[in-house]
Protein backbone atom coordinates (compact mmCIF):
# COMPACT_ATOMS: atom_id res chain seq x y z
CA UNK A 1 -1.81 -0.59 -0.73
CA UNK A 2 -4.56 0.85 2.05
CA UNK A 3 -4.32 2.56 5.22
CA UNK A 4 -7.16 1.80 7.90
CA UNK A 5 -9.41 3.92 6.49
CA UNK A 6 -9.28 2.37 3.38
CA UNK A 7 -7.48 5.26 1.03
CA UNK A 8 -4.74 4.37 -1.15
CA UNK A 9 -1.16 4.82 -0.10
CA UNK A 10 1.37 5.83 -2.87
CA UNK A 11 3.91 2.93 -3.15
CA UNK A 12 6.82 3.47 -5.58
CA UNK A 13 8.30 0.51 -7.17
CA UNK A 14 11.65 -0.04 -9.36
CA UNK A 15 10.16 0.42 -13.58
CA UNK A 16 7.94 -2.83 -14.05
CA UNK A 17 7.84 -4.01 -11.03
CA UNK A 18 4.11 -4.36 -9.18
CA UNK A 19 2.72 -5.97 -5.71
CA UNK A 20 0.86 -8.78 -5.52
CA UNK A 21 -0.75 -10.71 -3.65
CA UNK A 22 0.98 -14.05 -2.57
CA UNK A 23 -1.95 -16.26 -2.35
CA UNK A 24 -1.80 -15.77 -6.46
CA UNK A 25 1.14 -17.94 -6.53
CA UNK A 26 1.59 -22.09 -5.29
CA UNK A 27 3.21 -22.68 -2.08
CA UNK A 28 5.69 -24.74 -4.17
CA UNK A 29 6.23 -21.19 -5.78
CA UNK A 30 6.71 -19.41 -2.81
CA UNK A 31 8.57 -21.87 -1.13
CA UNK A 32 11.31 -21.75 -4.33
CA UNK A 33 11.49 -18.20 -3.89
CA UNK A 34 11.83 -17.98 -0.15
CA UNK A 35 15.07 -20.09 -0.26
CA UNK A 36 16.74 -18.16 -3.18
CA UNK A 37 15.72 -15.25 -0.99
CA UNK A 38 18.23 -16.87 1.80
CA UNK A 39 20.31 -17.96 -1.00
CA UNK A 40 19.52 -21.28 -0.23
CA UNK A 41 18.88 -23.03 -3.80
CA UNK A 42 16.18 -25.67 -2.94
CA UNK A 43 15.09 -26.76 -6.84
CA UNK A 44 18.12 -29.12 -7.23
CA UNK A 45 17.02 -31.51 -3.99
CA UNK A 46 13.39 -32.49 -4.73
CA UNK A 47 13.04 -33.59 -0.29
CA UNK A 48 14.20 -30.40 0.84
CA UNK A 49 12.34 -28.53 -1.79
CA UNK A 50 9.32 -30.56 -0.56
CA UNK A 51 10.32 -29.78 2.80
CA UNK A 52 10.13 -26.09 2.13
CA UNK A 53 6.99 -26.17 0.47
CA UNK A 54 5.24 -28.13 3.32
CA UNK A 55 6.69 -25.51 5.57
CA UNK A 56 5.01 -22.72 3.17
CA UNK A 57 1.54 -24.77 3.40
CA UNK A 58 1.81 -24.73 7.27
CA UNK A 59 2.13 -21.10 7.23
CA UNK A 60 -0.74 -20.60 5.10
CA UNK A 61 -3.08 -23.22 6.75
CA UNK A 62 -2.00 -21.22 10.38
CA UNK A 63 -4.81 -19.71 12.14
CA UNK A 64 -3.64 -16.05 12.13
CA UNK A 65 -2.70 -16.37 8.61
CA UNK A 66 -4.48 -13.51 6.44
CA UNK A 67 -3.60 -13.72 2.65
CA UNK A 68 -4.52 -10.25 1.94
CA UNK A 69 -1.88 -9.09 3.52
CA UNK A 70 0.87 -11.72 2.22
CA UNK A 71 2.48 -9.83 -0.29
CA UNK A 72 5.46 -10.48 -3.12
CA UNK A 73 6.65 -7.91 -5.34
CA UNK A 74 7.03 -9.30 -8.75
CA UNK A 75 9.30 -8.72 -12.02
CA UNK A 76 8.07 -8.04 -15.94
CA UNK A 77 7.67 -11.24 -16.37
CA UNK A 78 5.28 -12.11 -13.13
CA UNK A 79 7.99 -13.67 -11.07
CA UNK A 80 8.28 -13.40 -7.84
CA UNK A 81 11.19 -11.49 -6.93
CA UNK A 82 10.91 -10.31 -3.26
CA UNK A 83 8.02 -11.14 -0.29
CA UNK A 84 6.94 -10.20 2.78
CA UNK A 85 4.37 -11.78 4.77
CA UNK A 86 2.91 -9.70 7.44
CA UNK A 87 0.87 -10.53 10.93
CA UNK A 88 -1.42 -8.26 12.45
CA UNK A 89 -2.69 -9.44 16.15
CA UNK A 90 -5.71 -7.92 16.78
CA UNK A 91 -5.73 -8.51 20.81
CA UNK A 92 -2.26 -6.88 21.09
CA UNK A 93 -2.43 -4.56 18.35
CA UNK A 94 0.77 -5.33 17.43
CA UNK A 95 2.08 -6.06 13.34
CA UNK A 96 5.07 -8.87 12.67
CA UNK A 97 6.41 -8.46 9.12
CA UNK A 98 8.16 -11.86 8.73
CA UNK A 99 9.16 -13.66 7.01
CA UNK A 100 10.94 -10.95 4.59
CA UNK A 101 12.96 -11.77 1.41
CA UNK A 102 14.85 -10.62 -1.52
CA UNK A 103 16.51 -12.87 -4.71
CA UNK A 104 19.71 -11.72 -5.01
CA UNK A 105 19.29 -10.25 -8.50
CA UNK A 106 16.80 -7.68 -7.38
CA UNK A 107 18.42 -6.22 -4.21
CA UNK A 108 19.15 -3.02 -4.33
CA UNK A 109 16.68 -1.62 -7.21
CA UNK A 110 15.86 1.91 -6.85
């Protein structure tokens, strides 16, 4: 992670967890992650898991979208286990961090 002027800020994860960015994972990924976030278990109806993930493409085809500041935090083994996509509106100067989500299984990690 950066500040404005470009130096690194310290972030301190739970042991092997690391940040990534989300554009490194499908929107069929991300979509299957953001409704186990909202324990909302998508995988088991293929329309509303298609649903989901067309809503994911939207958001990343939307004109203020910037992937380098979509982020996920992910698990040992590379899964996702917790996002947060963040806005920045330049005219306003104003940030939006939304949407924000955890899987159950990894809330709470110190």
């Amino acid at each position: 992670m950066f500040n404005e002027s470009n130096k690194a800020i310290p972030v301190e994860l739970a042991k092997g967890f690391k940040i990534k960015l989300a554009s490194e994972f499908t929107a069929k990924e991300r979509a299957r992650v953001h409704g186990r976030a909202f324990n909302n278990e998508l995988s088991k109806e293929p329309d509303l898991m298609n649903e989901r993930t067309k809503g994911c493409e939207g958001l990343i085809n939307a004109p203020d979208y910037n992937e380098s500041i979509d982020l996920c935090v992910v698990d040992e083994e590379g899964e996702i286990a917790s996002f947060a996509t963040l806005w920045f509106d330049a005219i306003n100067k104003i940030g939006i961090l939304e949407p924000v989500g955890t899987i159950l299984k990894y809330r709470r990690k110190v």
